[in-house]
PDB file of N, CA and C in Angstrom:
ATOM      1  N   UNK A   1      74.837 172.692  60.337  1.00  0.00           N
ATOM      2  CA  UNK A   1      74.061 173.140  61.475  1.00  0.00           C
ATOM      3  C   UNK A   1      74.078 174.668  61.583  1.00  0.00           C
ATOM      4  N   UNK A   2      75.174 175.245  61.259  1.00  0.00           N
ATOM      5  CA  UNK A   2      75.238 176.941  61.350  1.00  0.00           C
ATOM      6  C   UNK A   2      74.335 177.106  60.489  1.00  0.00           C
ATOM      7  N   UNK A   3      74.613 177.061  59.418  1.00  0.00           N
ATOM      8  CA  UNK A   3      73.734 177.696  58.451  1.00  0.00           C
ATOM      9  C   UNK A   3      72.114 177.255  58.419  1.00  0.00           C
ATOM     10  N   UNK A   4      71.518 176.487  58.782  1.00  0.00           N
ATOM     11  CA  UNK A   4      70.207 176.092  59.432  1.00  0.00           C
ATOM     12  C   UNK A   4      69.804 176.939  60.055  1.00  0.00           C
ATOM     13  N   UNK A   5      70.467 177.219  61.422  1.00  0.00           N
ATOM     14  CA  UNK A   5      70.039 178.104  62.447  1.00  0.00           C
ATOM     15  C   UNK A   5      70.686 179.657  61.819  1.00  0.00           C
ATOM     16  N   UNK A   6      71.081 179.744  61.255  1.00  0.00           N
ATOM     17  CA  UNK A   6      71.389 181.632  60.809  1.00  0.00           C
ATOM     18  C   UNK A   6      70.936 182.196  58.940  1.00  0.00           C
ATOM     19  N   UNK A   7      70.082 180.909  58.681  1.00  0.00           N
ATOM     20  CA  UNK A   7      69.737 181.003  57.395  1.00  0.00           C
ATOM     21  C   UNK A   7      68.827 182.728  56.824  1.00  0.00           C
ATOM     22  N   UNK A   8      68.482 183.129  58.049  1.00  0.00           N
ATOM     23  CA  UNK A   8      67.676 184.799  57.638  1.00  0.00           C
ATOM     24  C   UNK A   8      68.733 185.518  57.671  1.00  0.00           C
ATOM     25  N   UNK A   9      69.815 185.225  57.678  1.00  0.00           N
ATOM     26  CA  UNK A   9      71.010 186.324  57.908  1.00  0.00           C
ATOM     27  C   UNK A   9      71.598 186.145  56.854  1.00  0.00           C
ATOM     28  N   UNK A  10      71.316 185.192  55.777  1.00  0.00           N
ATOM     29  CA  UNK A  10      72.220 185.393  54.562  1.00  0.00           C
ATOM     30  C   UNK A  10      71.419 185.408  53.077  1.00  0.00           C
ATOM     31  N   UNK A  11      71.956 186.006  52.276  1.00  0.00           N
ATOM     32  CA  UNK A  11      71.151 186.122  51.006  1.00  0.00           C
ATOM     33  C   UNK A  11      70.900 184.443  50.843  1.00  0.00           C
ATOM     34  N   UNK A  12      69.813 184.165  50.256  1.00  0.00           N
ATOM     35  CA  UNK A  12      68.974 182.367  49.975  1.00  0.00           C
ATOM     36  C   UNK A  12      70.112 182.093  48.800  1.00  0.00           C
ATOM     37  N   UNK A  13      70.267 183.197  47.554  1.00  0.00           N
ATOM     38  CA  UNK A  13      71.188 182.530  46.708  1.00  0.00           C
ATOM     39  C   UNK A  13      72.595 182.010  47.420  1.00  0.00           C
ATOM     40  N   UNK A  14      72.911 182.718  47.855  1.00  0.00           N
ATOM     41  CA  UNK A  14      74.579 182.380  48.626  1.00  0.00           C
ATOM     42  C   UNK A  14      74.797 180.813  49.546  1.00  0.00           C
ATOM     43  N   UNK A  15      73.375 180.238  49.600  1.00  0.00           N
ATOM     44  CA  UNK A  15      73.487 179.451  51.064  1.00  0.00           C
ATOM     45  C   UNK A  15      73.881 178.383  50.498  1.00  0.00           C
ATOM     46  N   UNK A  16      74.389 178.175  49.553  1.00  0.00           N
ATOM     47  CA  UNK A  16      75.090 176.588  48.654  1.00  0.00           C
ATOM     48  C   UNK A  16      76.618 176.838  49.181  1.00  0.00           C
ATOM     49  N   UNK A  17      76.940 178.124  48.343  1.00  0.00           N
ATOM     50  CA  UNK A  17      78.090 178.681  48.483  1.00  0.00           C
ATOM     51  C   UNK A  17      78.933 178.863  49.800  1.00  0.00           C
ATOM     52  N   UNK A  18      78.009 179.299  50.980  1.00  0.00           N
ATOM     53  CA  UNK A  18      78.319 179.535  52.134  1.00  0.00           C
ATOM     54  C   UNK A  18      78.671 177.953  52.749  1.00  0.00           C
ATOM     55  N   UNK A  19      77.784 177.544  52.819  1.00  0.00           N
ATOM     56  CA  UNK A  19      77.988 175.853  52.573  1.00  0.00           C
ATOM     57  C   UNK A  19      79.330 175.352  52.736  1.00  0.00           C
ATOM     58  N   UNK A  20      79.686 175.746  51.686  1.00  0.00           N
ATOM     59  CA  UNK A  20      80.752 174.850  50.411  1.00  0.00           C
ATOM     60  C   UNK A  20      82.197 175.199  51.671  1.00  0.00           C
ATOM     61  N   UNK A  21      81.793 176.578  51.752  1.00  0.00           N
ATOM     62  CA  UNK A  21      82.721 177.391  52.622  1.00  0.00           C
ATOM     63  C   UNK A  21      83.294 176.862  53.868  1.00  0.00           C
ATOM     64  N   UNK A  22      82.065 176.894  54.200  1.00  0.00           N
ATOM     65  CA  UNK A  22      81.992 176.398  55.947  1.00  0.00           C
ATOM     66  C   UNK A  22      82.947 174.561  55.756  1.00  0.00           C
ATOM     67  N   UNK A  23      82.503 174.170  54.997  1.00  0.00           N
ATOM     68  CA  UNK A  23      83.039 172.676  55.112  1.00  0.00           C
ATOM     69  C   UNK A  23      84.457 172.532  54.646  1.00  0.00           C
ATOM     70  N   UNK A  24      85.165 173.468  53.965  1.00  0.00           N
ATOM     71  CA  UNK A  24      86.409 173.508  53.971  1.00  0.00           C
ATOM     72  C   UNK A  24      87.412 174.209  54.485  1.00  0.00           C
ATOM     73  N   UNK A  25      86.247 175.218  55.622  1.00  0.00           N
ATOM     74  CA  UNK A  25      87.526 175.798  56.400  1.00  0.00           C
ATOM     75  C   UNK A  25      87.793 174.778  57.942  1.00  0.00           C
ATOM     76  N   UNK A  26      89.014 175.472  58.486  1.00  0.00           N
ATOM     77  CA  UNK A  26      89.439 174.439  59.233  1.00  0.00           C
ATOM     78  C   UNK A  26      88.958 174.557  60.613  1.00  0.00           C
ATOM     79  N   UNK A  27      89.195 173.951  61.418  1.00  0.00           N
ATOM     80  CA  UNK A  27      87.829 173.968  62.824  1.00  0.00           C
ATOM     81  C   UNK A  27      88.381 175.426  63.886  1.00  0.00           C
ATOM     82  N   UNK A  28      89.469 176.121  63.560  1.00  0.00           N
ATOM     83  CA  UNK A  28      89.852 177.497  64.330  1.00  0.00           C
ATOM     84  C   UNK A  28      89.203 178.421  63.618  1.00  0.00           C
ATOM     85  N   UNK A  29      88.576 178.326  62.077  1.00  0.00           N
ATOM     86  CA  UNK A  29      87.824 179.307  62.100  1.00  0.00           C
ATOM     87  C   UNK A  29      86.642 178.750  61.826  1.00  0.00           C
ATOM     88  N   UNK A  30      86.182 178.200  62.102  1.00  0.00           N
ATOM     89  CA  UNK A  30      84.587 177.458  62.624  1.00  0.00           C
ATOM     90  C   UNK A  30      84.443 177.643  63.927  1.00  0.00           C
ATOM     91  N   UNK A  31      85.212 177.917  64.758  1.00  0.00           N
ATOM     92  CA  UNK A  31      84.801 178.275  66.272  1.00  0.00           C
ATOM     93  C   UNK A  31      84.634 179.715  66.118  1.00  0.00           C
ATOM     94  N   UNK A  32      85.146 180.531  65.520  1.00  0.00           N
ATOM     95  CA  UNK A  32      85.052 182.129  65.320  1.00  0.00           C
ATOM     96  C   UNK A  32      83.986 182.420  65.063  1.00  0.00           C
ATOM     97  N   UNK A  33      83.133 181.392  64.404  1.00  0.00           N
ATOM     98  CA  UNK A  33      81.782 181.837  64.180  1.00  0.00           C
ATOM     99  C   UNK A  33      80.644 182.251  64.880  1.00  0.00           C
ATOM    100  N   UNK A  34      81.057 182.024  65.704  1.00  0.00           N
ATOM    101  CA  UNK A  34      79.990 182.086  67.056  1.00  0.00           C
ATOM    102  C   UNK A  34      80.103 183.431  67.776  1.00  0.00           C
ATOM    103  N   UNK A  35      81.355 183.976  67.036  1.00  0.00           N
ATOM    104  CA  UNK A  35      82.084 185.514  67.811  1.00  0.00           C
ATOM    105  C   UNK A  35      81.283 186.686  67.113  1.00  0.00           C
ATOM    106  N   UNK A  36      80.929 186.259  65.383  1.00  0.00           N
ATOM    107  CA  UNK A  36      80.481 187.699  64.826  1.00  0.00           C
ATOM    108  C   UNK A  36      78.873 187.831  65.360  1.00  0.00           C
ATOM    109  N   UNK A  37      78.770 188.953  65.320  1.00  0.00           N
ATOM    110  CA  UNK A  37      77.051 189.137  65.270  1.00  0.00           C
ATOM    111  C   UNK A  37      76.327 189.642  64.461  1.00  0.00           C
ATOM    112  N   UNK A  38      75.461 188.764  64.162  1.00  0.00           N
ATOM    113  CA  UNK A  38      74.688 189.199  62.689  1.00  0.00           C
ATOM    114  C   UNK A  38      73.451 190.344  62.865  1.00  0.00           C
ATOM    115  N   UNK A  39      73.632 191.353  61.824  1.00  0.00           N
ATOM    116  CA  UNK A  39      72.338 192.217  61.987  1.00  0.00           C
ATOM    117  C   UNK A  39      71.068 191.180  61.295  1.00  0.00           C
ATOM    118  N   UNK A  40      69.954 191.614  62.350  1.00  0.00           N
ATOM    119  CA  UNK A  40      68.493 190.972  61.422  1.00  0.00           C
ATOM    120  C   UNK A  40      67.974 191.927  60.936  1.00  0.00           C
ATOM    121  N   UNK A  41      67.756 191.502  59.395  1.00  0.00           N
ATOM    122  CA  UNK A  41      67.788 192.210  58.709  1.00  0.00           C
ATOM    123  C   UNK A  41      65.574 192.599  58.831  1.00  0.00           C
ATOM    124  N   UNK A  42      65.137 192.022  59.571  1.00  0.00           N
ATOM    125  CA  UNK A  42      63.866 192.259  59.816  1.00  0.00           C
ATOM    126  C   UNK A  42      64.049 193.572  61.212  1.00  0.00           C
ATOM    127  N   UNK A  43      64.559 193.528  61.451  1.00  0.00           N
ATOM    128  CA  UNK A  43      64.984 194.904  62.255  1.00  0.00           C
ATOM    129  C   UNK A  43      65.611 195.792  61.602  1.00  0.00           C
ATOM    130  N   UNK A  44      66.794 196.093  60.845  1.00  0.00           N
ATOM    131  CA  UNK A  44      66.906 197.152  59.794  1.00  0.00           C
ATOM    132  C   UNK A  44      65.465 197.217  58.570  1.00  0.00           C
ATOM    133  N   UNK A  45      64.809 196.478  58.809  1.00  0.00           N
ATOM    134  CA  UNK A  45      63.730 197.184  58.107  1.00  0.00           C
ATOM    135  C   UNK A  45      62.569 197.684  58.891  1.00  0.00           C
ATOM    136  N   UNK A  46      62.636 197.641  59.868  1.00  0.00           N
ATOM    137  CA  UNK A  46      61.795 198.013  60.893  1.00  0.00           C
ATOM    138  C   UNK A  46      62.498 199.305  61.217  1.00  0.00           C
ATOM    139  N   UNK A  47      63.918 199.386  61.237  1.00  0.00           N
ATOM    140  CA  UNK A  47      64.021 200.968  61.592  1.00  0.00           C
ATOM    141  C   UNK A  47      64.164 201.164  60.444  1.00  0.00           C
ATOM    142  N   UNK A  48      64.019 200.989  59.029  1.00  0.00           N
ATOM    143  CA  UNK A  48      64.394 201.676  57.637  1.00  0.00           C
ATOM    144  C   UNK A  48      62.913 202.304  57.907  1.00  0.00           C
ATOM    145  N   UNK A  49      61.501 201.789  58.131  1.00  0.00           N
ATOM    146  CA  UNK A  49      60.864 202.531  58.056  1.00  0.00           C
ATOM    147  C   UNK A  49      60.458 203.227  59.193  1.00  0.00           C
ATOM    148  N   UNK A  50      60.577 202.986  60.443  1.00  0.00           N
ATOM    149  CA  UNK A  50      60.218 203.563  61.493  1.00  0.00           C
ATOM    150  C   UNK A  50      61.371 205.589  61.453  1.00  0.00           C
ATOM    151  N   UNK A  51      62.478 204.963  61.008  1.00  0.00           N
ATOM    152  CA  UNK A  51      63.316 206.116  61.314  1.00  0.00           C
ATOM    153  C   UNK A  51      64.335 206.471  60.065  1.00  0.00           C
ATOM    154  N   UNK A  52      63.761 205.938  58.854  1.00  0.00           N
ATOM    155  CA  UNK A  52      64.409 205.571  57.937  1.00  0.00           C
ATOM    156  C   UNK A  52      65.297 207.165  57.391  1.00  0.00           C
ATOM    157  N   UNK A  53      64.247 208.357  57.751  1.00  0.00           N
ATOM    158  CA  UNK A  53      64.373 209.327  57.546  1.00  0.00           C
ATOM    159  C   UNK A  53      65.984 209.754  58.268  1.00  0.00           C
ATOM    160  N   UNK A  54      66.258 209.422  58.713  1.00  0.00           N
ATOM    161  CA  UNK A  54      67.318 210.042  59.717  1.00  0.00           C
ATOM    162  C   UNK A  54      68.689 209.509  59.659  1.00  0.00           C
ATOM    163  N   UNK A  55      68.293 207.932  58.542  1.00  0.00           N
ATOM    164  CA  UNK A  55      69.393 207.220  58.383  1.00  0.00           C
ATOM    165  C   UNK A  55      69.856 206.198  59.448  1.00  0.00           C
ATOM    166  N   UNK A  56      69.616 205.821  60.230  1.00  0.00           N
ATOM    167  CA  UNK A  56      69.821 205.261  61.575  1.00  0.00           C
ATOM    168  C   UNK A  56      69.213 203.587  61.235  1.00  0.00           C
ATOM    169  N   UNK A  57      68.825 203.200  59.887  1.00  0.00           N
ATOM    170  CA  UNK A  57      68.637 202.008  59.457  1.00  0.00           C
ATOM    171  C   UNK A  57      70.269 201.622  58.802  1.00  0.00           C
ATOM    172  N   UNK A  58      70.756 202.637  58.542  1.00  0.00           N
ATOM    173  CA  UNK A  58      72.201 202.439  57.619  1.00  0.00           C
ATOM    174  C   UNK A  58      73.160 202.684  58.472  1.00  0.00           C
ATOM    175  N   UNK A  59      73.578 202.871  59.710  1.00  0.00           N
ATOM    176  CA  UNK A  59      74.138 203.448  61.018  1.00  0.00           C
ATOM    177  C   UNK A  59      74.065 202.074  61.643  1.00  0.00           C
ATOM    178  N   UNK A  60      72.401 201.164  61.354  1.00  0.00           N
ATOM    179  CA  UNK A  60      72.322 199.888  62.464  1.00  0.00           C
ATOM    180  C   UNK A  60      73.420 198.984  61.450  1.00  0.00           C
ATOM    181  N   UNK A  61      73.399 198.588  60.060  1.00  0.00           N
ATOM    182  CA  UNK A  61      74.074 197.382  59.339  1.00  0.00           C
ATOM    183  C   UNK A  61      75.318 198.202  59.036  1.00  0.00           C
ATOM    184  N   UNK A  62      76.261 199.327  59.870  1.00  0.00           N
ATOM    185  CA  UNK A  62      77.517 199.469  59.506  1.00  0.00           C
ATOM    186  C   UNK A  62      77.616 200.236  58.367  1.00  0.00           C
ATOM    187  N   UNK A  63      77.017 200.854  57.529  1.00  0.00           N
ATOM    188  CA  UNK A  63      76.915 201.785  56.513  1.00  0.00           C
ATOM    189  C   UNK A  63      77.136 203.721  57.075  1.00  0.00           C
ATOM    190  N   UNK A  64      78.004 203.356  57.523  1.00  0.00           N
ATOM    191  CA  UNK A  64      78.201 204.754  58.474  1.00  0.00           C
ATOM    192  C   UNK A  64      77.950 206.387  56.984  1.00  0.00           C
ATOM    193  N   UNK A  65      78.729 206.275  55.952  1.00  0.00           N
ATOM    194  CA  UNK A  65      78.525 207.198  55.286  1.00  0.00           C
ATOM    195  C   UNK A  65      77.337 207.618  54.398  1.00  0.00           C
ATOM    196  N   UNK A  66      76.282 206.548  54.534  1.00  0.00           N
ATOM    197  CA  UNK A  66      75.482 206.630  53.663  1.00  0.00           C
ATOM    198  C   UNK A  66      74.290 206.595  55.287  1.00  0.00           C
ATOM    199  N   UNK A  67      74.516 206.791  55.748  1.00  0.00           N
ATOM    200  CA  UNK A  67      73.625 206.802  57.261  1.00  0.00           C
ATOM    201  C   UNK A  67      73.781 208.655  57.421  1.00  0.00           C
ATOM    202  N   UNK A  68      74.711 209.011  57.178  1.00  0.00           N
ATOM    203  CA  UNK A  68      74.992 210.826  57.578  1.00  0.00           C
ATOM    204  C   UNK A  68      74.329 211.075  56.210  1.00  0.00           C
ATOM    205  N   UNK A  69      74.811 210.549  55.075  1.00  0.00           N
ATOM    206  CA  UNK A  69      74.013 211.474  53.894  1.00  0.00           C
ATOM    207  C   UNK A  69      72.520 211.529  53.688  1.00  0.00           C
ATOM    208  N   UNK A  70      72.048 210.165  54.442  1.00  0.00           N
ATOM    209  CA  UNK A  70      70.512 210.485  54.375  1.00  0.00           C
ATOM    210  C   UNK A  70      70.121 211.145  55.630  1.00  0.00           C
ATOM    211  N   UNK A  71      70.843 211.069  56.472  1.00  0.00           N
ATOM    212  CA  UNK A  71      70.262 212.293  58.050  1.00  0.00           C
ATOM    213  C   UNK A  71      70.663 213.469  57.560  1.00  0.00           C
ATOM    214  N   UNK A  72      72.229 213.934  56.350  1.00  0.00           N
ATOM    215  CA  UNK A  72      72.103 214.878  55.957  1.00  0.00           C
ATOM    216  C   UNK A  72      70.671 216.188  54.853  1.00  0.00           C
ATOM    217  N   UNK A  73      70.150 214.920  54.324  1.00  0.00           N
ATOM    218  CA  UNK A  73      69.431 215.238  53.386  1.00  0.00           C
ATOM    219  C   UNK A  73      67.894 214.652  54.197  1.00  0.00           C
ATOM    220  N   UNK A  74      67.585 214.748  55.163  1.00  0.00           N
ATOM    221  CA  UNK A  74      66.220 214.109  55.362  1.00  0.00           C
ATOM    222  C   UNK A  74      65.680 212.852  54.304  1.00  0.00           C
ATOM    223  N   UNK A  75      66.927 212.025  54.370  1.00  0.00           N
ATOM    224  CA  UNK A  75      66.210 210.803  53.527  1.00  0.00           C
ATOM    225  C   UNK A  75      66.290 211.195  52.174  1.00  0.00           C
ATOM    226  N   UNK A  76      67.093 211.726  51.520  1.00  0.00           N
ATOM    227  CA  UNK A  76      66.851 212.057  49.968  1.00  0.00           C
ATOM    228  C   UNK A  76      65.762 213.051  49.883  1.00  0.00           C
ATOM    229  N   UNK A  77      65.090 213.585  51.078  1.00  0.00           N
ATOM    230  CA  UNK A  77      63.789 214.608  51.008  1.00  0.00           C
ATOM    231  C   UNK A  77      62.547 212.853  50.667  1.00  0.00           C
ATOM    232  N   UNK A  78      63.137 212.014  51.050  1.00  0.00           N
ATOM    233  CA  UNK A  78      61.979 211.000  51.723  1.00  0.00           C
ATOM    234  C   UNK A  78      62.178 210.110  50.419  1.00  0.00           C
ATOM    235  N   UNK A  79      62.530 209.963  49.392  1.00  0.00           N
ATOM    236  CA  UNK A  79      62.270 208.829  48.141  1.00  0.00           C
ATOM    237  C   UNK A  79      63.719 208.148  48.631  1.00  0.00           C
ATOM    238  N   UNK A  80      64.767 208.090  49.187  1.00  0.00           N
ATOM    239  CA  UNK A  80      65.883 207.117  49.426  1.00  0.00           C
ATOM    240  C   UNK A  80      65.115 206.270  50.705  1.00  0.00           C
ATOM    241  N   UNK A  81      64.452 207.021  51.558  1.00  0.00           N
ATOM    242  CA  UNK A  81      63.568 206.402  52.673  1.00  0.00           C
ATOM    243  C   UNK A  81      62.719 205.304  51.961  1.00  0.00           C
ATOM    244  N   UNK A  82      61.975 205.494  50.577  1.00  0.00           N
ATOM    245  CA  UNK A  82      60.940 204.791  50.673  1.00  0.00           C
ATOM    246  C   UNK A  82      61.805 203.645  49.682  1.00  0.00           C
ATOM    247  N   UNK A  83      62.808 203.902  48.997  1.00  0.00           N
ATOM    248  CA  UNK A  83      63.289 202.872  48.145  1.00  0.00           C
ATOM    249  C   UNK A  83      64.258 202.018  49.293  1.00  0.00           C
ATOM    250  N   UNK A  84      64.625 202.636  50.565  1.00  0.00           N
ATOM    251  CA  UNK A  84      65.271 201.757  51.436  1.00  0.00           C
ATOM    252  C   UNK A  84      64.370 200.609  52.079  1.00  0.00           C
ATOM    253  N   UNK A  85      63.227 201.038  51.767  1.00  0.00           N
ATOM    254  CA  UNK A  85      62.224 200.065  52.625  1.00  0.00           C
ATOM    255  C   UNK A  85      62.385 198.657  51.978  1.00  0.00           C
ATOM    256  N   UNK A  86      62.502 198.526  50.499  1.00  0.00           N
ATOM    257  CA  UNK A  86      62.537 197.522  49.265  1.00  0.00           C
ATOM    258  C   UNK A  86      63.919 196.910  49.706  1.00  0.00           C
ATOM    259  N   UNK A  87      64.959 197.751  50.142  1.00  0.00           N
ATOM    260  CA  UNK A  87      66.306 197.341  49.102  1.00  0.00           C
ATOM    261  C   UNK A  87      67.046 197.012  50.969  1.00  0.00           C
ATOM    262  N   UNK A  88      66.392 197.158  51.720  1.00  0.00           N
ATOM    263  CA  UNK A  88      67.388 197.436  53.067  1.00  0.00           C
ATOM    264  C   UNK A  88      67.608 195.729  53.757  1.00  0.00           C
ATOM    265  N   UNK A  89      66.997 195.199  53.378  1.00  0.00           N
ATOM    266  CA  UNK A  89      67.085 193.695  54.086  1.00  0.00           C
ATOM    267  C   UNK A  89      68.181 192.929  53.163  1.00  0.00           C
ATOM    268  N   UNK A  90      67.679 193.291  51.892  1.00  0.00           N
ATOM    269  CA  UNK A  90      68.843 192.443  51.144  1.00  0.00           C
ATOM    270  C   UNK A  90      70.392 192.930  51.270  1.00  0.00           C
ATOM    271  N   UNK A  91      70.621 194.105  51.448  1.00  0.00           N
ATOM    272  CA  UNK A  91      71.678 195.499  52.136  1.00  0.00           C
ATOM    273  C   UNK A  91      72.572 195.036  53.527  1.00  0.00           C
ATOM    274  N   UNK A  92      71.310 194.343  54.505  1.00  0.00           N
ATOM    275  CA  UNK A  92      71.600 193.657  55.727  1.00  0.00           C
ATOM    276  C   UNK A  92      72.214 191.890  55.047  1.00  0.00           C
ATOM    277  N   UNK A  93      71.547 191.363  54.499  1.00  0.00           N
ATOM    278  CA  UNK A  93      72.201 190.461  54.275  1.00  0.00           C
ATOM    279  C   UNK A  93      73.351 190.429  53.710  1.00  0.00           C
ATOM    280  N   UNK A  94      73.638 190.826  52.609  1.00  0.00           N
ATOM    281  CA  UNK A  94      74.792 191.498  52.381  1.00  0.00           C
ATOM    282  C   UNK A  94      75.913 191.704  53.020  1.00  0.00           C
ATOM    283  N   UNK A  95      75.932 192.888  53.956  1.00  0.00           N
ATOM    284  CA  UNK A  95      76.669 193.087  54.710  1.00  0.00           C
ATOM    285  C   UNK A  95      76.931 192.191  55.730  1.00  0.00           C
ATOM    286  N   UNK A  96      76.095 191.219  56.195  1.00  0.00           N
ATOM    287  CA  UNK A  96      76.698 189.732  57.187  1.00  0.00           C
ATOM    288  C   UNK A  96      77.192 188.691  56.108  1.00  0.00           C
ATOM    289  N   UNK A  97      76.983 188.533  55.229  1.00  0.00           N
ATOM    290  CA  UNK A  97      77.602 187.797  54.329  1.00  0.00           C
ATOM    291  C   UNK A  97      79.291 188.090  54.123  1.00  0.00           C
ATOM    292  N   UNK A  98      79.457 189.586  54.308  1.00  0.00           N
ATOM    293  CA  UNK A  98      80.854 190.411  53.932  1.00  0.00           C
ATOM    294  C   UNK A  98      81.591 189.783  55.461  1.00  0.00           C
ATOM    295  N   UNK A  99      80.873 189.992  56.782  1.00  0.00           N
ATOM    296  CA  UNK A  99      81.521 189.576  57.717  1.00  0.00           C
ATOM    297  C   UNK A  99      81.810 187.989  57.929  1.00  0.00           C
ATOM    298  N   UNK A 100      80.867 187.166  57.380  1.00  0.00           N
ATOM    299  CA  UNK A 100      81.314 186.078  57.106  1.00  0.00           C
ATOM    300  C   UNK A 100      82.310 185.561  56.799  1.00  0.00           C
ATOM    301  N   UNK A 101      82.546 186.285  55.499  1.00  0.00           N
ATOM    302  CA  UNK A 101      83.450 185.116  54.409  1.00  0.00           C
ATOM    303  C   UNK A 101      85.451 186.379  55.033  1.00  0.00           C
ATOM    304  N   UNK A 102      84.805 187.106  55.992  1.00  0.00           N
ATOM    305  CA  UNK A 102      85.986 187.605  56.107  1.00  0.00           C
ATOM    306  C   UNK A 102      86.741 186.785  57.128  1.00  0.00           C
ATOM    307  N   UNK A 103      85.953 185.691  57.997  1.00  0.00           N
ATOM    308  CA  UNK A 103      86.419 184.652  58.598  1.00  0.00           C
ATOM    309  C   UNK A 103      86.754 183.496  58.339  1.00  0.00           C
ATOM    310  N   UNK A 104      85.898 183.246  57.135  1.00  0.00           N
ATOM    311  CA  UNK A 104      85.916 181.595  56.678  1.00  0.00           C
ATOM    312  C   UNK A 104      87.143 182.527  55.149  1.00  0.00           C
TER     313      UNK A 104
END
């Protein structure tokens, strides 16, 4: 049932795996699940391009150092902006996947 309802929050390859996970951990950390909060990763791409320039797409999914180097650099001077647009959802999934399995 979790993974049904939070299936945009995790990479599609992983969701066997995640699966596998969920059914062998024990029911104290199956209630924890309900505690993390997942970034949507259709919103880090909405600010990757709305504000992508400034880094504040990598600031929203927890990427704190790579969020200052592109506000440092105006986005790579704009080509890390436009390759974040491609690469930033799978980046978000990712990173809720990392908070996941740090519970299960």
């Amino acid at each position: 049932m979790f993974i049904m309802m939070n299936n945009k929050y995790f990479p599609e390859s992983q969701i066997p795996f995640i699966r596998e996970r969920l059914l062998a951990a024990d029911e104290n950390r199956t209630n924890m699940l309900h505690t993390i909060q997942y970034k949507d990763p259709i919103i880090s791409l909405i600010l990757s391009i709305l504000t992508g320039n400034l880094g504040i797409d990598r600031f929203f999914i927890g990427d704190t150092g790579l969020g200052i180097a592109k506000l440092l650099t105006c986005g790579g001077l704009g080509i890390w902006t436009i390759i974040d647009w491609f690469f930033i959802m799978n980046s978000t999934r990712e990173k809720n996947l990392t908070r996941l399995m740090s519970i299960i």
